[in-house]
C-alpha atoms as a PDB file:
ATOM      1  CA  UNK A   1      76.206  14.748 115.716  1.00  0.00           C
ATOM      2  CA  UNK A   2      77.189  12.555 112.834  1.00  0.00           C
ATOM      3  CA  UNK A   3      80.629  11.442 111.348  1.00  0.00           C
ATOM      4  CA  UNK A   4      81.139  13.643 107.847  1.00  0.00           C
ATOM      5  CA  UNK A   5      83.195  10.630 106.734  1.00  0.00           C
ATOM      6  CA  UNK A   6      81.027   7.762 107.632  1.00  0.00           C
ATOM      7  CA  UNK A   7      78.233   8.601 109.264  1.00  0.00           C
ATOM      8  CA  UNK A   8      78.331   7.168 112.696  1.00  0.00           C
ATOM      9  CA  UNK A   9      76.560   8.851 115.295  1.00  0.00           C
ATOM     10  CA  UNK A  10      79.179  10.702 117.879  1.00  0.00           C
ATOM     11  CA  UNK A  11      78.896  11.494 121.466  1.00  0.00           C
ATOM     12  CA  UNK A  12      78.668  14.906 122.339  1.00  0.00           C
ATOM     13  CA  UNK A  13      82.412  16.119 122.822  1.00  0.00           C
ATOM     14  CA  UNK A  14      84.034  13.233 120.605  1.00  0.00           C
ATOM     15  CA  UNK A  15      86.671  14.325 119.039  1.00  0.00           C
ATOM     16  CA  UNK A  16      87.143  11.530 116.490  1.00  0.00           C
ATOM     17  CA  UNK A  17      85.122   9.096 114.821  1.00  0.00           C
ATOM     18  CA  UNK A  18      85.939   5.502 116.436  1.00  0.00           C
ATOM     19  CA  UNK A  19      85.107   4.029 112.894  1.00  0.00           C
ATOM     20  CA  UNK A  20      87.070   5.683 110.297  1.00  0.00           C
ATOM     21  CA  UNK A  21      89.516   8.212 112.880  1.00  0.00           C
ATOM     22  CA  UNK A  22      87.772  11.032 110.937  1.00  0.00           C
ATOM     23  CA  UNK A  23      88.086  14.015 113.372  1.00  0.00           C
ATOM     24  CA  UNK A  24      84.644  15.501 114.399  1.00  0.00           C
ATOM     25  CA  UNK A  25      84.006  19.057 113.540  1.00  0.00           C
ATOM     26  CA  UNK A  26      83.485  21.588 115.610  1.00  0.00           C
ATOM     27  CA  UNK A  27      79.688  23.412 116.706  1.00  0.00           C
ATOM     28  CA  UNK A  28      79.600  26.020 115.100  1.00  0.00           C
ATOM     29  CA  UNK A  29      79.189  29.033 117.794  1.00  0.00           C
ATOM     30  CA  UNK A  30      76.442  31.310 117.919  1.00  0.00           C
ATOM     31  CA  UNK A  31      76.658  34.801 116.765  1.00  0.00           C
ATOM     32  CA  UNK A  32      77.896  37.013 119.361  1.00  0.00           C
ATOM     33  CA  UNK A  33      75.916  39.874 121.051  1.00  0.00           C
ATOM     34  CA  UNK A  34      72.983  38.274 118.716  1.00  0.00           C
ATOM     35  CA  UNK A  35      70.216  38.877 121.368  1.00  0.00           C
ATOM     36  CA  UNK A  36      71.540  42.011 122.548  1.00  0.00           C
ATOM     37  CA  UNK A  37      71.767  43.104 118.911  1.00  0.00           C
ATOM     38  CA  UNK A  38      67.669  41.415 118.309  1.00  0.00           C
ATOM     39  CA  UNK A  39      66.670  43.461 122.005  1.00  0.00           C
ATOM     40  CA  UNK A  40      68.270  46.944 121.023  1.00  0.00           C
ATOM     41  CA  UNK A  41      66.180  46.071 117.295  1.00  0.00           C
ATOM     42  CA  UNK A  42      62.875  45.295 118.969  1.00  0.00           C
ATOM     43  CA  UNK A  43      62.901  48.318 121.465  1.00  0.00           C
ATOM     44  CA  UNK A  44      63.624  50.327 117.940  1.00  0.00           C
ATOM     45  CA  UNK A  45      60.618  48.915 116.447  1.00  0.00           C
ATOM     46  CA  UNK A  46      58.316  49.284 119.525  1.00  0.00           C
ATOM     47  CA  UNK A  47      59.468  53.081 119.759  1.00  0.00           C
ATOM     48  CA  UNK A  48      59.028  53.845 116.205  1.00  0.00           C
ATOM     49  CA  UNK A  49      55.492  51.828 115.828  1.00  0.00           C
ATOM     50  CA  UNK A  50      54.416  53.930 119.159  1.00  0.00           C
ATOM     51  CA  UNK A  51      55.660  57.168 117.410  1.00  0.00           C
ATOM     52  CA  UNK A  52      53.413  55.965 113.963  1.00  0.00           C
ATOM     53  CA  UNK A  53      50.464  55.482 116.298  1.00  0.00           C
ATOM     54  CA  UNK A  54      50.639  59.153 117.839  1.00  0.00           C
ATOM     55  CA  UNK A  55      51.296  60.207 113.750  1.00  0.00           C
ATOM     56  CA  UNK A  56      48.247  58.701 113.088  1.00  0.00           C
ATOM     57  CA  UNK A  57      46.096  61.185 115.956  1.00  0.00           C
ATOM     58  CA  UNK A  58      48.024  64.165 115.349  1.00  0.00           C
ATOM     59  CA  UNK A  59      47.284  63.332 111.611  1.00  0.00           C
ATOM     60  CA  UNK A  60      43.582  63.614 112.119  1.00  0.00           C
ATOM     61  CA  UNK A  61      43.244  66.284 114.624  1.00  0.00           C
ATOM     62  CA  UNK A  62      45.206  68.071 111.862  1.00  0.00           C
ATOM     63  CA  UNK A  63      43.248  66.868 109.662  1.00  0.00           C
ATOM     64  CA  UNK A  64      40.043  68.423 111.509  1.00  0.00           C
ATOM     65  CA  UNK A  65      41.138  72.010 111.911  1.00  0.00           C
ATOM     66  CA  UNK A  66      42.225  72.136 108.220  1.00  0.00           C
ATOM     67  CA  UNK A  67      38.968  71.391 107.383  1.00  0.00           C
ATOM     68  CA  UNK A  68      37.079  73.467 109.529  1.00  0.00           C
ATOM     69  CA  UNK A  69      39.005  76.284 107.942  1.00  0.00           C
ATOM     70  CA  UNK A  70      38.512  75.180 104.517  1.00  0.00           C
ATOM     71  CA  UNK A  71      34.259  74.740 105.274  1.00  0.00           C
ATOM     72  CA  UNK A  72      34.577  78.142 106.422  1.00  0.00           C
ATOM     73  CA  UNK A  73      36.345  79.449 103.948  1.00  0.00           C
ATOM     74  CA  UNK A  74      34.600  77.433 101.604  1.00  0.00           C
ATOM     75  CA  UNK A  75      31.308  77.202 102.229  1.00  0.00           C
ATOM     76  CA  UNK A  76      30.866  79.757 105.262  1.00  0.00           C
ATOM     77  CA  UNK A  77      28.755  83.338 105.770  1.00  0.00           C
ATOM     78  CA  UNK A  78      32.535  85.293 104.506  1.00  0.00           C
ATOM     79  CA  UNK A  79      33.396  82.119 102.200  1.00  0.00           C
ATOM     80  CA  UNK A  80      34.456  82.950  98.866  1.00  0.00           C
ATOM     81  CA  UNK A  81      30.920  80.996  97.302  1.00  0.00           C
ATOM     82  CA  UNK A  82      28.586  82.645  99.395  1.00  0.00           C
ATOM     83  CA  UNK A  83      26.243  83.723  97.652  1.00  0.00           C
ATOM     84  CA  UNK A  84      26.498  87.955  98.526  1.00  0.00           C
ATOM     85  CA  UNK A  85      30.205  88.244  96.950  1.00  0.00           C
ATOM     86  CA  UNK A  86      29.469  86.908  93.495  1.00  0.00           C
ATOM     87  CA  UNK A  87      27.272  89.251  92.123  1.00  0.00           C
ATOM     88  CA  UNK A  88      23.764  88.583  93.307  1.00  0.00           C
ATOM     89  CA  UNK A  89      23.581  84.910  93.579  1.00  0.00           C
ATOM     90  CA  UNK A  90      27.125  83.095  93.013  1.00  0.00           C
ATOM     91  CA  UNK A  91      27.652  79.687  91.983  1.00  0.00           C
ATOM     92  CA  UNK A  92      24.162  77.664  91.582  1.00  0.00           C
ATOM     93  CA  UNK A  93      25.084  75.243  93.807  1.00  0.00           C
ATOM     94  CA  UNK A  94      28.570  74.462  95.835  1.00  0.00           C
ATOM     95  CA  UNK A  95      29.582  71.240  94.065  1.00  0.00           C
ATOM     96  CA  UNK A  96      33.046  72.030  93.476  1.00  0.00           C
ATOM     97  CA  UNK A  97      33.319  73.537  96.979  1.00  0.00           C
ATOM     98  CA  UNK A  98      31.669  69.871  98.304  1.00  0.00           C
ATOM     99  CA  UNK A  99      34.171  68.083  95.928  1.00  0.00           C
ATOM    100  CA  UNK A 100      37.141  69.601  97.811  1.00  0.00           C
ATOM    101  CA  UNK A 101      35.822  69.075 101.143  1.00  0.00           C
ATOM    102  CA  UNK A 102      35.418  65.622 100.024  1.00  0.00           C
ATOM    103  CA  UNK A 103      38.798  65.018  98.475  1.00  0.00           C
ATOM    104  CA  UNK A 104      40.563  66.415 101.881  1.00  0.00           C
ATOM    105  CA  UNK A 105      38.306  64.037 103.837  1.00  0.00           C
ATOM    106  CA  UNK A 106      39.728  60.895 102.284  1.00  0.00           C
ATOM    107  CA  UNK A 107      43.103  62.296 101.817  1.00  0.00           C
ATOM    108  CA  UNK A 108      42.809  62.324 105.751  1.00  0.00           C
ATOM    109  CA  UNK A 109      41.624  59.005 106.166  1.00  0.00           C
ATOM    110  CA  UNK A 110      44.251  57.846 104.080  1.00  0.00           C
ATOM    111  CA  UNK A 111      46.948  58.903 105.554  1.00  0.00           C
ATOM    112  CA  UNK A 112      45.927  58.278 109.209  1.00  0.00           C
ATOM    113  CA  UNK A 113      44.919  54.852 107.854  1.00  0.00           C
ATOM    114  CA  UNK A 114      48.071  54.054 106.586  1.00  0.00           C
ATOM    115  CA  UNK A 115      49.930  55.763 110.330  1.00  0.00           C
ATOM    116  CA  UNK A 116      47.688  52.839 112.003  1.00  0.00           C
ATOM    117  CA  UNK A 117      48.264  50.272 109.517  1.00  0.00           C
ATOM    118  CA  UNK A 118      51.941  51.042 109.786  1.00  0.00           C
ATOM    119  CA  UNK A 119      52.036  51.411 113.975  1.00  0.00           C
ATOM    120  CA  UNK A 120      50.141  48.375 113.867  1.00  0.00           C
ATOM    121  CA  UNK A 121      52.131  46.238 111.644  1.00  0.00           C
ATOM    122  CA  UNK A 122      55.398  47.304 113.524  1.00  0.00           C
ATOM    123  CA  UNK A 123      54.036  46.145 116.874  1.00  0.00           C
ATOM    124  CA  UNK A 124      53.037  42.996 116.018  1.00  0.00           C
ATOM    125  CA  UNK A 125      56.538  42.333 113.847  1.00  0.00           C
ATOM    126  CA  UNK A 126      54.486  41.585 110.786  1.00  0.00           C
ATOM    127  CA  UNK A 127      56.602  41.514 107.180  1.00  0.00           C
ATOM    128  CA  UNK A 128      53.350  43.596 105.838  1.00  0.00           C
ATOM    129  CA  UNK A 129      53.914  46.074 108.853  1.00  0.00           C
ATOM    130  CA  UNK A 130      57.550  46.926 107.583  1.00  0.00           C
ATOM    131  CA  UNK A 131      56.313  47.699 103.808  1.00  0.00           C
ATOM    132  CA  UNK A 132      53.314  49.561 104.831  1.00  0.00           C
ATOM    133  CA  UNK A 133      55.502  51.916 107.458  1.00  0.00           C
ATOM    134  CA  UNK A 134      58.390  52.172 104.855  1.00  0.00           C
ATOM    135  CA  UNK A 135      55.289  53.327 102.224  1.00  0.00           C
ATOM    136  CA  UNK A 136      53.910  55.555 104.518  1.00  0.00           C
ATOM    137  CA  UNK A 137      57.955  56.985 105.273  1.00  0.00           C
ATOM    138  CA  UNK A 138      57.976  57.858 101.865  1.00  0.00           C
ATOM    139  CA  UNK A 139      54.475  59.624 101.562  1.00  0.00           C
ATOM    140  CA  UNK A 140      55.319  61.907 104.459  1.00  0.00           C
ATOM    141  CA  UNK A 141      58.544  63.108 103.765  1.00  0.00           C
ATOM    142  CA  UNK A 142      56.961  65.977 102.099  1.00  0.00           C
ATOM    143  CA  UNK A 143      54.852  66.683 105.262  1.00  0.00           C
ATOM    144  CA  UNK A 144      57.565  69.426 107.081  1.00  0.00           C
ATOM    145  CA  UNK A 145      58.083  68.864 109.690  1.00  0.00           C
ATOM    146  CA  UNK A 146      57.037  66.258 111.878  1.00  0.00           C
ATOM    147  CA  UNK A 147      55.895  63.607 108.789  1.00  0.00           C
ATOM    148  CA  UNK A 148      59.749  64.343 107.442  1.00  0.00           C
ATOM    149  CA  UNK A 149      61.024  63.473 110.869  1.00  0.00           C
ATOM    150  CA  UNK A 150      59.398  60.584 111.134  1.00  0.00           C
ATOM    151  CA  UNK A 151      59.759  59.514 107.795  1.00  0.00           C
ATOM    152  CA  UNK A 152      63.605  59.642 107.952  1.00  0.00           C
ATOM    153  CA  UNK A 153      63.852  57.421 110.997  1.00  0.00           C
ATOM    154  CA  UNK A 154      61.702  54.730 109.831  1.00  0.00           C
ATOM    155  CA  UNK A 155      64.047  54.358 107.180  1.00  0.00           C
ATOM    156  CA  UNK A 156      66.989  54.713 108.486  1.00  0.00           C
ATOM    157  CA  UNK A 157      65.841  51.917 111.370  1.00  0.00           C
ATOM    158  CA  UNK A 158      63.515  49.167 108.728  1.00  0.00           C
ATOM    159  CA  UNK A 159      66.057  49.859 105.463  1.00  0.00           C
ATOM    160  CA  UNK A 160      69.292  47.932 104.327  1.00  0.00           C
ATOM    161  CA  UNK A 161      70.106  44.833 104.917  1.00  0.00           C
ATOM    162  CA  UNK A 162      71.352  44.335 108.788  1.00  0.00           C
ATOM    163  CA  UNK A 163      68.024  45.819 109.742  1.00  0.00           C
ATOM    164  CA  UNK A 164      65.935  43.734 107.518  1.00  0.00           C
ATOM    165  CA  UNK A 165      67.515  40.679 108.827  1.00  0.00           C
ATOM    166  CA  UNK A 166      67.012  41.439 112.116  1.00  0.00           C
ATOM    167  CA  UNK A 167      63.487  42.722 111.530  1.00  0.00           C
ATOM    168  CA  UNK A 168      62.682  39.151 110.071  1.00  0.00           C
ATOM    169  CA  UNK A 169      64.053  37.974 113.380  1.00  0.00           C
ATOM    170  CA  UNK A 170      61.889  39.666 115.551  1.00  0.00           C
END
């Protein structure tokens, strides 16, 4: 510690400066209930990272029987291209039926992608974690009800400023 009038180096516990009679000031005391506060935060942030990592399974087993139902429906011997129900032949070929079955495939991996990224990211404490899992909050709110369950409490726990402070203390 060092005198704010003259600079002399102090003795822990002086209470003046011997030089100039300058009265030392005070530590400054730590926050109060700051690790309890940082350990209540982190067991948040485990839970709701754990949470994003089961999202992310229940996403693509989801995922699977929705397809199966749409190849099926799409493409199967009652499917609404077979060939028998659209007067002798159907469609030439099932293009648009492939381009749907393809669009749902990556609209899968996407958002179980972005579940892992997000789980993952909120584990390990990362700043990139908190923006993907507040991203991927957002895109499931419209997913009733389990994505808008989850997607309110990640940002009720990672918004506003107390929690991004603490987050960047973790």
């Amino acid at each position: 510690m060092y005198c704010s009038g003259c600079g002399l180096v102090l003795a822990p516990g002086q209470g003046f400066c011997p030089k100039c009679g300058r009265p030392s000031a005070a530590p400054v005391p730590p926050v109060p209930g700051l690790e309890f506060q940082l350990q209540n935060y982190s067991g948040k942030v485990r839970a709701l990272g754990v949470v994003w990592a089961i999202f992310a399974g229940y996403c693509i087993l989801r995922g699977l029987v929705w397809m199966g139902f749409a190849n099926v429906f799409l493409n199967g011997p009652f499917g609404i291209w077979a060939g028998e129900h659209w007067m002798h032949g159907g469609f030439p070929d099932n293009s648009l039926a492939m381009a749907v079955m393809q669009f749902g495939w990556i609209l899968i991996i996407v958002q179980a992608g972005m579940a892992l990224c997000a789980a993952w990211g909120l584990l390990k404490h990362t700043q990139w974690g908190r923006i993907v899992a507040i991203v991927a909050a957002c895109l499931s709110l419209l997913k009733f009800p389990f994505g808008t369950a989850i997607g309110i409490w990640t940002l009720v726990v990672l918004l506003g400023y107390r929690n991004s402070t603490l987050y960047e203390q973790l």
